[in-house]
Protein backbone atom coordinates (compact mmCIF):
# COMPACT_ATOMS: atom_id res chain seq x y z
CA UNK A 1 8.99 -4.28 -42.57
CA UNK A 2 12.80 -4.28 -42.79
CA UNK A 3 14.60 -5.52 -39.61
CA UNK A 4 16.67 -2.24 -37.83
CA UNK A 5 19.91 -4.47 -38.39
CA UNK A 6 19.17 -4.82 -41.81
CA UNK A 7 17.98 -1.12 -42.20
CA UNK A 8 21.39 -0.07 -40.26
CA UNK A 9 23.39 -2.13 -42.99
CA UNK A 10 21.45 -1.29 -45.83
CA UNK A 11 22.04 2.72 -44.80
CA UNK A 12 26.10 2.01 -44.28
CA UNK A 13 25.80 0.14 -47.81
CA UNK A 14 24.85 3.08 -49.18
CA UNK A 15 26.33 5.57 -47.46
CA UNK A 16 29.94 3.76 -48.00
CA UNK A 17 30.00 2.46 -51.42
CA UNK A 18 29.99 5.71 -54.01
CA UNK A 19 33.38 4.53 -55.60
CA UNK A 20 32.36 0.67 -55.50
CA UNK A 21 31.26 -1.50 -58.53
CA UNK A 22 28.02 -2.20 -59.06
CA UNK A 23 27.09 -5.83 -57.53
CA UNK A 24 26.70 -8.44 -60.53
CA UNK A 25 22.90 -9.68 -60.60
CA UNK A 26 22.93 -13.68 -59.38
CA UNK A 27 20.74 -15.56 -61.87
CA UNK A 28 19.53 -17.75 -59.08
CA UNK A 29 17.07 -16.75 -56.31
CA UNK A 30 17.27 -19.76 -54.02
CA UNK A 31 20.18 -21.89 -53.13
CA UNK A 32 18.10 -25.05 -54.02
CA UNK A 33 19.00 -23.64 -57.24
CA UNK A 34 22.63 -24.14 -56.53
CA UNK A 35 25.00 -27.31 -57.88
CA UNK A 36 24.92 -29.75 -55.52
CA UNK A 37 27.16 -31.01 -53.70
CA UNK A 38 27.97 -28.66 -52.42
CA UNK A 39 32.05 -27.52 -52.59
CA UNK A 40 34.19 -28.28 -49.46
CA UNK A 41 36.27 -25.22 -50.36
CA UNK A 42 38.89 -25.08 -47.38
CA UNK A 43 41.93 -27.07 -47.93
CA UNK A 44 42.19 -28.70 -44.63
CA UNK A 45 46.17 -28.92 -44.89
CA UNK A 46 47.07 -25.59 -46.73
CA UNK A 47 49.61 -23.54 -44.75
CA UNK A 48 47.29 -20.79 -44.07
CA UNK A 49 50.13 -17.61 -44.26
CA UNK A 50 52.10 -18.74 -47.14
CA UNK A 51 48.61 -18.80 -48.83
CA UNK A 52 47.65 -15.56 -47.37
CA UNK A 53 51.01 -14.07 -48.14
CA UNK A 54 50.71 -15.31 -51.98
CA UNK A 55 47.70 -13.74 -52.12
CA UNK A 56 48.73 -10.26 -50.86
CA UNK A 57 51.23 -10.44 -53.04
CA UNK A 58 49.33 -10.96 -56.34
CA UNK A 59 46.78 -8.23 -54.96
CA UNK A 60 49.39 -5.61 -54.59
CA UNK A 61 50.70 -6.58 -58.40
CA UNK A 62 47.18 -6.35 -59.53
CA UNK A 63 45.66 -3.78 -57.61
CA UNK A 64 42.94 -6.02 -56.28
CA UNK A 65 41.95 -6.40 -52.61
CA UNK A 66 42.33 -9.61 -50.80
CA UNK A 67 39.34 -11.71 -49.31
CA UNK A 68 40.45 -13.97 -46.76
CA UNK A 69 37.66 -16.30 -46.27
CA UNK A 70 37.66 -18.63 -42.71
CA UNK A 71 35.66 -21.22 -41.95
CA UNK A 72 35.23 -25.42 -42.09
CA UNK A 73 34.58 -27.79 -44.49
CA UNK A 74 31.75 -28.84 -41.57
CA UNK A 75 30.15 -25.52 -41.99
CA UNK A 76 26.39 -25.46 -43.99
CA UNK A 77 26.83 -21.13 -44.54
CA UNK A 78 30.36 -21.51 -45.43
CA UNK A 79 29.50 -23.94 -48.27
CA UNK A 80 26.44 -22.10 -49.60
CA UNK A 81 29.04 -19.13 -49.39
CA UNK A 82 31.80 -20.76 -51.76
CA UNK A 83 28.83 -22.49 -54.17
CA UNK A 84 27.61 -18.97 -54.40
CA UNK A 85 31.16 -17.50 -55.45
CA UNK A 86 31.91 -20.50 -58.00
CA UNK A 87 28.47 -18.96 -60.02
CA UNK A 88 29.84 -17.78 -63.53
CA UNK A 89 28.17 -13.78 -62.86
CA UNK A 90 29.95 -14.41 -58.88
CA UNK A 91 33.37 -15.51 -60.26
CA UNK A 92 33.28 -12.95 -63.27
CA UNK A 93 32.66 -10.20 -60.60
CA UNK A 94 35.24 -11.70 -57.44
CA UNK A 95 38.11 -12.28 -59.79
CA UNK A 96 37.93 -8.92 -61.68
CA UNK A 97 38.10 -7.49 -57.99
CA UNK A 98 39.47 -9.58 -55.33
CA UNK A 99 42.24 -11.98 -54.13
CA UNK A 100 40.61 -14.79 -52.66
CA UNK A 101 41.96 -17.08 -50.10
CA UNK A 102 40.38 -19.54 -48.32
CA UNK A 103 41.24 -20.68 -44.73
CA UNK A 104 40.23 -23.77 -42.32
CA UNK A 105 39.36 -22.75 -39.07
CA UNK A 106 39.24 -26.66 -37.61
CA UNK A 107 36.78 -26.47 -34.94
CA UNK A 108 37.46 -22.82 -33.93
CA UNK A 109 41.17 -24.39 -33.24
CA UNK A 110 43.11 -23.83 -36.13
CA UNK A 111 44.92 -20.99 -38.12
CA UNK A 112 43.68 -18.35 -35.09
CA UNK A 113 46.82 -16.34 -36.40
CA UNK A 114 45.23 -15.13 -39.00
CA UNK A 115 42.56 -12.77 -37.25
CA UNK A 116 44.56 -12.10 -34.92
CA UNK A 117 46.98 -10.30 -37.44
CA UNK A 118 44.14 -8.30 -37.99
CA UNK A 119 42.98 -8.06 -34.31
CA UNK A 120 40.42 -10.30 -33.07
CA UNK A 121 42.03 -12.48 -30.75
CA UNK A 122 39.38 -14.13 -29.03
CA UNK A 123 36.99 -16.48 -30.95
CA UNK A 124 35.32 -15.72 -34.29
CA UNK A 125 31.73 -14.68 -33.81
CA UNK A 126 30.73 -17.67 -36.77
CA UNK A 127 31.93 -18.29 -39.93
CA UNK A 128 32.50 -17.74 -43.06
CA UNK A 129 34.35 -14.97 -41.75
CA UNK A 130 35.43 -12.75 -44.23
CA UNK A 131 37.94 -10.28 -44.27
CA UNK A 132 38.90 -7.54 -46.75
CA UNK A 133 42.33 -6.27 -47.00
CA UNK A 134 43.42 -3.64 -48.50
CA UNK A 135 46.93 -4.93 -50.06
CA UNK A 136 48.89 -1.60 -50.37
CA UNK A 137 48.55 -0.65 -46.33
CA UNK A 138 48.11 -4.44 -45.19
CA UNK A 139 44.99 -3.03 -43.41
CA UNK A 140 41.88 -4.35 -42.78
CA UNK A 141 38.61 -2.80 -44.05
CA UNK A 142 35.64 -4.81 -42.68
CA UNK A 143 35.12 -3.79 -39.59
CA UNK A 144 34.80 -6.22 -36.30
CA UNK A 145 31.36 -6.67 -36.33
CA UNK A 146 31.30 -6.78 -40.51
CA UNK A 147 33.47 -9.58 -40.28
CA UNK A 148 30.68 -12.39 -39.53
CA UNK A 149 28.07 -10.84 -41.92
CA UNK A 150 27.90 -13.48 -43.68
CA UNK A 151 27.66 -15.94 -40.88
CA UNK A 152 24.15 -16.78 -41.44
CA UNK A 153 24.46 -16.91 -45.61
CA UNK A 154 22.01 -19.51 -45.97
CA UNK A 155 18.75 -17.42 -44.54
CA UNK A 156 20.35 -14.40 -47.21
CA UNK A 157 19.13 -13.95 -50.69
CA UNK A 158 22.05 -14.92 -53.03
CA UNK A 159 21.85 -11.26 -54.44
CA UNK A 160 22.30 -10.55 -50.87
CA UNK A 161 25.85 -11.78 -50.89
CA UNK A 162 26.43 -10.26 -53.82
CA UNK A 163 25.80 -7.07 -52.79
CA UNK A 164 28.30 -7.51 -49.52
CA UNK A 165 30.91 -8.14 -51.98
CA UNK A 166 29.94 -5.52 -53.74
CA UNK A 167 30.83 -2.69 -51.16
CA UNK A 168 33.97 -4.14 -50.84
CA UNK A 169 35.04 -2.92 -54.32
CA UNK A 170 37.05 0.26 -55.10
């Protein structure tokens, strides 16, 4: 039996994503599968808008939307998240489509400007957080409560995560 949530996502995946690429298929079904260890993907010292801002900026050259993805080195779903992106079918797929940039969140304490430029101001529901921005307008396209899907990656199928990214495509 599917869960409403996932029914209620499932019908705006479909419903939404006409004009978007098809997801790639993930040749792994379990994230035991996955190279360990695990990545520690956020650069604890980057300057977090100069990155973002370089990355907006090679998105509206290319065409490509920008992923901004939040969340701690400390984080278990924001680890399987970034393992899951580094797969060669993942990589292929993000990099034909997106701008990726990755930012440390601290504790829920650091780099706060960044949502809030695309207004949530008060704490992030969990992370990763991911946002999708639409270069051109500078506008954000996940919507608030889209913005934590991925939260809780590590209880998702890897095609799961695939498919989020998916939508996200023009």
């Amino acid at each position: 039996m599917i869960r409403p949530v996932l029914a209620a996502a499932v019908l705006f995946i479909s419903a939404g994503s006409a004009a978007a690429a098809p997801a790639p298929h993930v040749g792994i079904v379990d994230y035991a599968q996955l190279k360990t260890p695990l990545p520690y993907p956020y650069d604890e010292h980057a300057d977090a808008n100069a990155a973002l801002e370089k990355a907006l900026a090679r998105a509206r050259k290319s065409g490509k939307r920008v992923i901004v993805d939040m969340g701690g080195n400390w984080c278990g779903d924001c680890r399987i998240l970034a393992a899951t992106m580094e797969l060669p079918e993942m990589k292929a797929f993000i990099d034909r489509h997106f701008e990726v940039v990755t930012v440390d969140v601290g504790r829920f304490d650091k780099n706060l400007q960044i949502p809030a430029r695309y207004g949530i101001t008060e704490r992030l529901e969990g992370v990763p957080a991911l946002f999708v921005i639409d270069a051109k307008t500078g506008r954000q396209l996940v919507g608030r409560a889209q913005v934590a899907a991925l939260a809780d990656a590590r209880h998702m199928r890897p095609q799961d995560l695939a498919d989020w990214f998916a939508q996200w495509t023009r």
